[in-house]
Protein backbone atom coordinates (compact mmCIF):
# COMPACT_ATOMS: atom_id res chain seq x y z
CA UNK A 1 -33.19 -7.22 10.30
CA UNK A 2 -30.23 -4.44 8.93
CA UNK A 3 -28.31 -5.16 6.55
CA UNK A 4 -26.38 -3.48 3.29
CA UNK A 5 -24.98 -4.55 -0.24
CA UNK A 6 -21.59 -4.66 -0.88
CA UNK A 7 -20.89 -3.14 -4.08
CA UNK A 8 -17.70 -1.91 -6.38
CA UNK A 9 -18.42 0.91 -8.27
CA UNK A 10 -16.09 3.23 -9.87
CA UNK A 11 -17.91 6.46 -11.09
CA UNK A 12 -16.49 7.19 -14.46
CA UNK A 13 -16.93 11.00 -14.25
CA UNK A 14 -15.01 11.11 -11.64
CA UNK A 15 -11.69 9.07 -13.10
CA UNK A 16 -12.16 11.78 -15.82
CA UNK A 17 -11.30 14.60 -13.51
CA UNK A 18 -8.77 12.52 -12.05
CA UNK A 19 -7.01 11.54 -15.70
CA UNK A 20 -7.45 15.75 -16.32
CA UNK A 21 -5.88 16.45 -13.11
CA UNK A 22 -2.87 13.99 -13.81
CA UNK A 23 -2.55 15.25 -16.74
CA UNK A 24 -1.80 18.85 -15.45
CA UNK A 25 0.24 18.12 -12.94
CA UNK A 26 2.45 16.24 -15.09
CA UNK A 27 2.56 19.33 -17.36
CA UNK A 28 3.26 21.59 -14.55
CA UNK A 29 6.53 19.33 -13.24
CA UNK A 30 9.81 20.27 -13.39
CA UNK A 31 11.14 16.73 -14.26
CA UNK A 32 8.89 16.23 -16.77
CA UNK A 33 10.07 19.08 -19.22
CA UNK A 34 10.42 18.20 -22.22
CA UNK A 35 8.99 14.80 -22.26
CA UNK A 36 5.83 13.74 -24.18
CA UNK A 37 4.01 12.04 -21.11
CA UNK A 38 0.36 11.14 -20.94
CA UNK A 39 -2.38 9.48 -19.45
CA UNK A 40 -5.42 8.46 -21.51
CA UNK A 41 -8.51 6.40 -21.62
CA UNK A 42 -8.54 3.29 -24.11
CA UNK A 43 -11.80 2.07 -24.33
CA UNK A 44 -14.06 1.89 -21.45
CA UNK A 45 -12.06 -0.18 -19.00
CA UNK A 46 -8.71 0.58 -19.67
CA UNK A 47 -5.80 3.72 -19.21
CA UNK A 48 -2.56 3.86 -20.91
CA UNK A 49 0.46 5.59 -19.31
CA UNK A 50 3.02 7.02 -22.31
CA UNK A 51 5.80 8.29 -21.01
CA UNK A 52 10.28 8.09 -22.09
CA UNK A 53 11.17 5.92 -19.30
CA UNK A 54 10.71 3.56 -16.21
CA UNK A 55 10.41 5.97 -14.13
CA UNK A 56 8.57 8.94 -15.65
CA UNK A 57 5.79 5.96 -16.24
CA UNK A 58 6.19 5.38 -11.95
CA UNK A 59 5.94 9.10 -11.35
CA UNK A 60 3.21 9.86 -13.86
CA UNK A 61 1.06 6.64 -11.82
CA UNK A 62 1.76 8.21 -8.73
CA UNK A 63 0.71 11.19 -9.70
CA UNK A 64 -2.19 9.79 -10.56
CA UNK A 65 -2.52 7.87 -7.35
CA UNK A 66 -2.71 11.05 -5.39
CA UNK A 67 -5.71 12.37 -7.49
CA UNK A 68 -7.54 9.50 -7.37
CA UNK A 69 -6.97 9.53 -3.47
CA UNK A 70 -8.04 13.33 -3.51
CA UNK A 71 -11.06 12.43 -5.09
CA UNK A 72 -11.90 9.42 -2.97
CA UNK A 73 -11.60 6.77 -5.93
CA UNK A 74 -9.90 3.30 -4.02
CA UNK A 75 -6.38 2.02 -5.14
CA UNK A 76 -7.64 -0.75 -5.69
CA UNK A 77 -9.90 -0.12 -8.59
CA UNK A 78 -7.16 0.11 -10.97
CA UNK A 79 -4.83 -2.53 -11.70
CA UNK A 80 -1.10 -1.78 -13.33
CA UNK A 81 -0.29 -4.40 -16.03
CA UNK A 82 3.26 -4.56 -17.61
CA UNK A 83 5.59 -1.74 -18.56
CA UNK A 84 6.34 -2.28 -22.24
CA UNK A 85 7.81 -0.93 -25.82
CA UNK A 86 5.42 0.93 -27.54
CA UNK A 87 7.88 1.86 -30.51
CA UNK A 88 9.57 5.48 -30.44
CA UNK A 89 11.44 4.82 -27.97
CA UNK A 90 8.78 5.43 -25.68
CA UNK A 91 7.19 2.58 -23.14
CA UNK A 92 4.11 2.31 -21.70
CA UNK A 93 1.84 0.84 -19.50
CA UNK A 94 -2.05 0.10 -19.32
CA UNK A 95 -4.40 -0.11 -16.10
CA UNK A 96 -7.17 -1.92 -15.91
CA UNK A 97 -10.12 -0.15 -14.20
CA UNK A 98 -11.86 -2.50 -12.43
CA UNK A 99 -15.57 -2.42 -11.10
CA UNK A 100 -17.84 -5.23 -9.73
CA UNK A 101 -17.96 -8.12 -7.89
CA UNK A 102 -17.44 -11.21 -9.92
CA UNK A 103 -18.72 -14.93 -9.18
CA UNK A 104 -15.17 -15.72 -7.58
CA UNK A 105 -14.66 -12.81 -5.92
CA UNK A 106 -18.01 -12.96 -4.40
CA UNK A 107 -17.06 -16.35 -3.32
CA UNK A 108 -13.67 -15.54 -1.52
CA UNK A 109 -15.47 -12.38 0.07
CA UNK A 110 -18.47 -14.98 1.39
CA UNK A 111 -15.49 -17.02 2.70
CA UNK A 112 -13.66 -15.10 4.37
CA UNK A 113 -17.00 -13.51 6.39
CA UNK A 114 -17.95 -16.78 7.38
CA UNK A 115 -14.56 -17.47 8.56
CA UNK A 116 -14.00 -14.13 10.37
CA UNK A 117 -16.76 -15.09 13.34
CA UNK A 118 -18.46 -12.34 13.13
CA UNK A 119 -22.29 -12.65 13.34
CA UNK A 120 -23.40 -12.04 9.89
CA UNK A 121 -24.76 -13.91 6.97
CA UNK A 122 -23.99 -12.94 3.22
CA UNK A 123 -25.27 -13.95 0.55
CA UNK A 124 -23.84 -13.24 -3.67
CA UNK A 125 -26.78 -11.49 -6.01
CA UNK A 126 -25.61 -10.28 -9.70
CA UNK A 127 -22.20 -8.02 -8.58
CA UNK A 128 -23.20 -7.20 -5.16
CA UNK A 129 -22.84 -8.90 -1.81
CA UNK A 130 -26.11 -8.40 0.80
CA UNK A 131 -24.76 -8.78 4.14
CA UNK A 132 -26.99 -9.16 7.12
CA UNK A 133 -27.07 -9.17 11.10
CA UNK A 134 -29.16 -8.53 14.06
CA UNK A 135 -26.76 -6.24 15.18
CA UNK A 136 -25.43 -2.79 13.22
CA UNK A 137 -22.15 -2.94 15.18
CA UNK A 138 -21.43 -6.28 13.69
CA UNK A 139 -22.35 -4.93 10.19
CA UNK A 140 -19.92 -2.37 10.40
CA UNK A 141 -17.20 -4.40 12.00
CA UNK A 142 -18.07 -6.99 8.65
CA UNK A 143 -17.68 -3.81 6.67
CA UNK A 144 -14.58 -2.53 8.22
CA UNK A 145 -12.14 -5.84 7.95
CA UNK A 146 -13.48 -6.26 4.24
CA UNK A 147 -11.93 -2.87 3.37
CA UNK A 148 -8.75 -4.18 5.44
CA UNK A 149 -8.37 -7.58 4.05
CA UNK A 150 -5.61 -8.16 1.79
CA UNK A 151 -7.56 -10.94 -0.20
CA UNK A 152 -9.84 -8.98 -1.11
CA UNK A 153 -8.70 -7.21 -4.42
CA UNK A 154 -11.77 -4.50 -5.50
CA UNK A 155 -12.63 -1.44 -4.01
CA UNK A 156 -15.80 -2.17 -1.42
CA UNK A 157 -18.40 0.44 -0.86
CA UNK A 158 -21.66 0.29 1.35
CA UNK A 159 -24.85 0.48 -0.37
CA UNK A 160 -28.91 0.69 0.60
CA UNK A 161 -28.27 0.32 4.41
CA UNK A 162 -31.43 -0.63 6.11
CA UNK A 163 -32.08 -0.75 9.92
């Protein structure tokens, strides 16, 4: 019978390049001459945008938006918290990188499958969702409004598809 695991992953070398990238771009931008804005890991599962203001903090996370999409990382594995005062002067803001499948996402995803009427059964084993059929076509169709669904808040990848 096919079927594939549903998994979030976010490869860590990879959001490396991306922070690098960001971080020359931002150095190479007119509008942010002159400004002491950066983008840097804190801890494992966290980034912190420094920047002077609102909207150098917008720019420099849309700037780092566009890498990320250049290097095929989803929007959706980072999460923006709060701008804030960080003394200085300054503000900034930390992002939550987010990989996994938790219990109650995991539940919502198993939900909204069964709800969908497609022809597939899933089932939730330890951060990764196995999703099954008799037919590929509805696999992929599974797959397909999973990435669309606005419920669903991580970053979905295909995994160990067998036929």
């Amino acid at each position: 019978m096919p079927s594939f695991d549903l998994v979030s992953k976010l490869d860590m070398g990879e959001m490396k390049n991306v922070v690098n990238m960001a971080q020359k771009v931002i150095a190479g931008r007119y509008d942010f001459k002159g400004s002491d804005t950066t983008i840097e890991f804190k801890g494992e599962k966290q980034l912190e945008i420094r920047a002077d203001d609102d909207y150098k903090i917008k720019a420099a996370l849309d700037i780092l938006r566009a890498q990320m999409a250049k290097r095929d990382i989803g929007m959706r594995s980072i999460e923006p918290g709060e701008i804030e005062p960080s003394g200085n002067q300054k503000l900034k803001q930390m992002l939550d990188l987010k990989a996994g499948i938790d219990k109650d996402m995991g539940k919502k995803i198993n939900k909204i499958i069964k709800d969908s009427g497609i022809k597939v059964t899933s089932s939730y084993m330890d951060e990764k969702i196995r999703v099954q059929s008799k037919n590929i076509d509805d696999l992929q169709a599974c797959f397909q409004m999973l990435r669309a669904h606005k419920e669903v808040t991580v970053d979905l990848q295909m995994e160990n598809m067998k036929r």
